[in-house]
Protein backbone atom coordinates (compact mmCIF):
# COMPACT_ATOMS: atom_id res chain seq x y z
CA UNK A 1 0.00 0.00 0.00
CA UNK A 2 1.42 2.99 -1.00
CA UNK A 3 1.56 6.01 2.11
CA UNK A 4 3.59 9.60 1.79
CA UNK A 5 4.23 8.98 5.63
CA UNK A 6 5.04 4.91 5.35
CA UNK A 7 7.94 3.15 4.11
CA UNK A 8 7.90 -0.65 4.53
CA UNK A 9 11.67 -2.02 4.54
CA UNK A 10 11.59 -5.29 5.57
CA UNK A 11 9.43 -8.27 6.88
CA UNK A 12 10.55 -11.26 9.02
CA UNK A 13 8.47 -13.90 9.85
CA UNK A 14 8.61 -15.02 13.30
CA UNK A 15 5.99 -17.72 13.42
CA UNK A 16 3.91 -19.00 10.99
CA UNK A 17 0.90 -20.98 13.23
CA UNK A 18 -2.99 -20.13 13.66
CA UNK A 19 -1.63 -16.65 12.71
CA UNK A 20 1.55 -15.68 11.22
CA UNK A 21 3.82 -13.22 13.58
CA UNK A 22 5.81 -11.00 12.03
CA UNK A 23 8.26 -8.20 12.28
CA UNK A 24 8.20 -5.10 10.53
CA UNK A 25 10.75 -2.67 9.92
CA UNK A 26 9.49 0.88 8.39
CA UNK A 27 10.18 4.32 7.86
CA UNK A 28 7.27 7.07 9.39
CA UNK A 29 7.36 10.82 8.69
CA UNK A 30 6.86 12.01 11.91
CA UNK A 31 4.83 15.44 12.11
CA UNK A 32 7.52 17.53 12.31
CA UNK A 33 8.86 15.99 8.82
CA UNK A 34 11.58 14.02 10.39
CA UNK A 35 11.33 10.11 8.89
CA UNK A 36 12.09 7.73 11.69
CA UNK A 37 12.90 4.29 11.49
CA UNK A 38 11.06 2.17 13.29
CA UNK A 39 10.00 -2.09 14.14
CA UNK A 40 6.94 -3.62 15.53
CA UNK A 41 5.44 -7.05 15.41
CA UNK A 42 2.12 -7.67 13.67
CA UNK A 43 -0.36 -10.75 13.71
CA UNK A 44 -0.87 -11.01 9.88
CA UNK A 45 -3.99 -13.07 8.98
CA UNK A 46 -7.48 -12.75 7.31
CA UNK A 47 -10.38 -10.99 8.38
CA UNK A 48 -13.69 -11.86 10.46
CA UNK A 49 -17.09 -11.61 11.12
CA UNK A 50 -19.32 -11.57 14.11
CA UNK A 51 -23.65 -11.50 14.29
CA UNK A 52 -25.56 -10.38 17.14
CA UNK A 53 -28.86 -12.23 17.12
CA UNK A 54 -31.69 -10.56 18.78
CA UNK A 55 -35.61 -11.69 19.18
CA UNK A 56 -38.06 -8.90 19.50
CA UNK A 57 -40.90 -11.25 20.75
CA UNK A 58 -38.68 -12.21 23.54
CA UNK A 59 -36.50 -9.63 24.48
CA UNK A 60 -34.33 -11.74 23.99
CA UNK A 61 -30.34 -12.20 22.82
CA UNK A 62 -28.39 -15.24 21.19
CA UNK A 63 -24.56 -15.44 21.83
CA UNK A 64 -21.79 -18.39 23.09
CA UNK A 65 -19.68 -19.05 25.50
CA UNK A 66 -15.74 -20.50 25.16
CA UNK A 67 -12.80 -20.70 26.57
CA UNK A 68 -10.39 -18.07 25.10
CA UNK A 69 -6.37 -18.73 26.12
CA UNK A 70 -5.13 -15.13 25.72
CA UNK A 71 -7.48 -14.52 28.29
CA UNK A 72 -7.03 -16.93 30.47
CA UNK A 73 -3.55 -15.81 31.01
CA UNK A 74 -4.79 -12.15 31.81
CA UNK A 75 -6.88 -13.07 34.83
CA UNK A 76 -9.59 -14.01 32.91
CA UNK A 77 -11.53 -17.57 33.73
CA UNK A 78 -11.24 -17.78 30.02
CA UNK A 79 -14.83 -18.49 29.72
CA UNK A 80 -16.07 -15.97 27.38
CA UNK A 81 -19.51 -14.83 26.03
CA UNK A 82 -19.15 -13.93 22.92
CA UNK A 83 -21.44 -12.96 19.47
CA UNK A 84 -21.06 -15.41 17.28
CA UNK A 85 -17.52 -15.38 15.55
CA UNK A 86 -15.23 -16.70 12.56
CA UNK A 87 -12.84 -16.02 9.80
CA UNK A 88 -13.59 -14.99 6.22
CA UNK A 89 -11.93 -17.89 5.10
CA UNK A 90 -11.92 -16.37 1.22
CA UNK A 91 -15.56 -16.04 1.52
CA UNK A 92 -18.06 -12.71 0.67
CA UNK A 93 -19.03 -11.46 4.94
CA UNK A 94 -22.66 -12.41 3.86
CA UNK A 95 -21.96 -15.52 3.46
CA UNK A 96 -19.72 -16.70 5.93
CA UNK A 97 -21.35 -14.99 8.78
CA UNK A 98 -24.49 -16.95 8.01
CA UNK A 99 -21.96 -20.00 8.39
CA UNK A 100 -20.88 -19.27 11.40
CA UNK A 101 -24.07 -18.48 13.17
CA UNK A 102 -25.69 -21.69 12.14
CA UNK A 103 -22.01 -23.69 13.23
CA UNK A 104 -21.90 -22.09 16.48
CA UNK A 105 -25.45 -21.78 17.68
CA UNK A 106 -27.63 -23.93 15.13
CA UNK A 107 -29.90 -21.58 14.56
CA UNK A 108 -30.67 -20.51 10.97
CA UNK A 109 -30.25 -16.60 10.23
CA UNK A 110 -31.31 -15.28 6.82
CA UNK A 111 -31.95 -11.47 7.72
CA UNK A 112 -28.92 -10.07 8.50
CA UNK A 113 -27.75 -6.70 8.40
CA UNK A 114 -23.62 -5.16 8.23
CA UNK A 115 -23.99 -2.54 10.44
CA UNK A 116 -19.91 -1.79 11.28
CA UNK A 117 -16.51 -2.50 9.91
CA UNK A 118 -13.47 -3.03 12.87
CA UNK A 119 -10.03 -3.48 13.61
CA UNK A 120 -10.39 -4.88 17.39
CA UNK A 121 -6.45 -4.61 18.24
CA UNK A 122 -4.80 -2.31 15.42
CA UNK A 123 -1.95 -2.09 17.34
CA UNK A 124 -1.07 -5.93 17.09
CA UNK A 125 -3.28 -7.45 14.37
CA UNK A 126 -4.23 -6.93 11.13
CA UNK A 127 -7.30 -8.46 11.02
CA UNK A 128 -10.48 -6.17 10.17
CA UNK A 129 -14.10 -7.79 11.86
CA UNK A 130 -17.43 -7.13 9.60
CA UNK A 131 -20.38 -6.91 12.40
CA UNK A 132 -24.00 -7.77 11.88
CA UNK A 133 -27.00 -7.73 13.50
CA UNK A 134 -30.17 -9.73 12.56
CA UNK A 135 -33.39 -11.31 14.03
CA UNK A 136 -33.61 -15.16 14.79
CA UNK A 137 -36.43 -17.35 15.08
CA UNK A 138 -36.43 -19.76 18.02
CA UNK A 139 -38.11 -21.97 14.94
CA UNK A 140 -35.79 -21.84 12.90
CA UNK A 141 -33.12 -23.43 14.63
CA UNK A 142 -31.43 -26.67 12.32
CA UNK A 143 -29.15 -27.51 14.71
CA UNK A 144 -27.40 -28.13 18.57
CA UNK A 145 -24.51 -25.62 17.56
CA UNK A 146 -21.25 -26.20 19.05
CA UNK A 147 -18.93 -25.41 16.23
CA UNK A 148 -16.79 -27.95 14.77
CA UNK A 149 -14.98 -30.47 16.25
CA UNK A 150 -12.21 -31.23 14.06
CA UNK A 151 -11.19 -26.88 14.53
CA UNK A 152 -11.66 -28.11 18.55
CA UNK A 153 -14.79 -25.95 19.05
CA UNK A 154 -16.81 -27.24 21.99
CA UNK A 155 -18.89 -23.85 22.40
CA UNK A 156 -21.82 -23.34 24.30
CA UNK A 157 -25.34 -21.30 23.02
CA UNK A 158 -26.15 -19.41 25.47
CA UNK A 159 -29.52 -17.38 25.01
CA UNK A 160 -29.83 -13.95 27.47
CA UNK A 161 -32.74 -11.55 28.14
CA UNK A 162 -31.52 -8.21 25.98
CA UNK A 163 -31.30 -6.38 29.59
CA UNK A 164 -29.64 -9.30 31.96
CA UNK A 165 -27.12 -9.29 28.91
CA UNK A 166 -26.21 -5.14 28.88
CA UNK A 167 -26.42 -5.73 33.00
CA UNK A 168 -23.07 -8.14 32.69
CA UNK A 169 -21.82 -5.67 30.59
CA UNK A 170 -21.82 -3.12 33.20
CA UNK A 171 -20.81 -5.67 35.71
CA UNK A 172 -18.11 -6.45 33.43
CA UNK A 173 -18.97 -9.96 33.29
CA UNK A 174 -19.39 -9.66 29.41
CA UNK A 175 -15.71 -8.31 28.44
CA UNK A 176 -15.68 -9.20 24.57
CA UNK A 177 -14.95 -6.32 22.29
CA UNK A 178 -17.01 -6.70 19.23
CA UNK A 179 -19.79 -8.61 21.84
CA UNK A 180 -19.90 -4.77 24.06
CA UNK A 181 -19.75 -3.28 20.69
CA UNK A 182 -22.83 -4.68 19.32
CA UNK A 183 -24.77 -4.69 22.38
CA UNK A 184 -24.63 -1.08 22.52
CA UNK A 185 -25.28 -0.36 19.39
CA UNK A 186 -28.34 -2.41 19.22
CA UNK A 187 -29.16 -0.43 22.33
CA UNK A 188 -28.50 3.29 20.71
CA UNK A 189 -30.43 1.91 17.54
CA UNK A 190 -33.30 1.51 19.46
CA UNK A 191 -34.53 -0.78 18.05
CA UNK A 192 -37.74 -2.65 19.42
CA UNK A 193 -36.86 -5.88 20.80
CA UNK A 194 -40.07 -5.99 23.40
CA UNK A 195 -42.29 -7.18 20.49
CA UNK A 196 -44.76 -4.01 20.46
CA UNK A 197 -45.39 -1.19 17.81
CA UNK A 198 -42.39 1.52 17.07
CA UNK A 199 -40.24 2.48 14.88
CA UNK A 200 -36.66 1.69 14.43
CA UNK A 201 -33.91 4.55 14.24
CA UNK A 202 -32.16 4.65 11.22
């Protein structure tokens, strides 16, 4: 990519395992016009998407629960509820995120909409999330969920009234980025989730 202020000279790979680490050396034009050299290490690998499923009839919101390493080693249980998640994997967002949803939780979404493009962790990886929201139908689920079991998935569906769910937030029991991210913005949407007559902010 070319950049006035950016000058990539060099790349070493440092790993090459779920994601591949590597180190980059590059040249920034500071503010003052001074280029300085500089080397970081970036987690290169493909993009994501995440779905937050929400029934208006209900109340109600549809996420998972797994156990995450990184944060396990930051004082975290590990467990985490989480929207949904999963790489592109080459695939159009549309499509894969549809995937995903119906691997993880077994329930069939066909209504989904993009609301937000992310980087979650710019500082460290490249990889850029594509976030939905959509409605689900508690009869439309095809499936028990779980992910796969040959990627070592074993994740649980865990289903949340749409207050109980921004109530962990605040009790920072739900600590996910894109998860908080997508909570609140189906909050700010406004969007009717209590099943009666209004209109939806747009």
């Amino acid at each position: 990519m070319e950049n006035e202020r950016v000058r990539i000279t060099g790349e070493e790979i440092l790993s090459d395992n779920f994601y591949t680490l590597k180190k980059i050396t590059y040249e920034l034009r500071r503010t003052d016009g001074r280029w300085q050299k500089q080397e970081r290490e970036a987690y290169v690998g493909g993009n994501g998407v995440t779905a937050l499923l929400y029934n208006k009839k209900n109340r109600t919101v549809l996420m998972t629960r797994q156990f995450r390493v990184p944060a396990y080693l930051n004082k975290h249980d590990g467990f985490m509820i989480e929207t949904p998640a999963g790489m592109l994997d080459g695939e159009p967002p549309e499509k894969r995120v549809r995937a995903e949803v119906e691997e993880e939780t077994g329930y069939r979404a066909e209504n989904l909409e993009k609301v937000l493009e992310l980087f979650m962790s710019p500082a460290s990886v490249t990889e850029r999330v594509h976030l939905f929201i959509g409605e689900y139908d508690p009869g439309k689920r095809v499936g028990d969920g779980g992910g796969l079991d040959e990627e070592g998935e074993d994740i649980e569906v865990v289903e949340l009234a749409f207050d109980e769910a921004l109530a962990m937030v605040a009790r920072g029991e739900i600590v996910d980025a894109k998860t908080v991210i997508l909570l609140q913005y189906l909050q700010l949407r406004h969007i009717q989730i209590d099943g009666e007559q209004g209109s939806e902010a747009r």
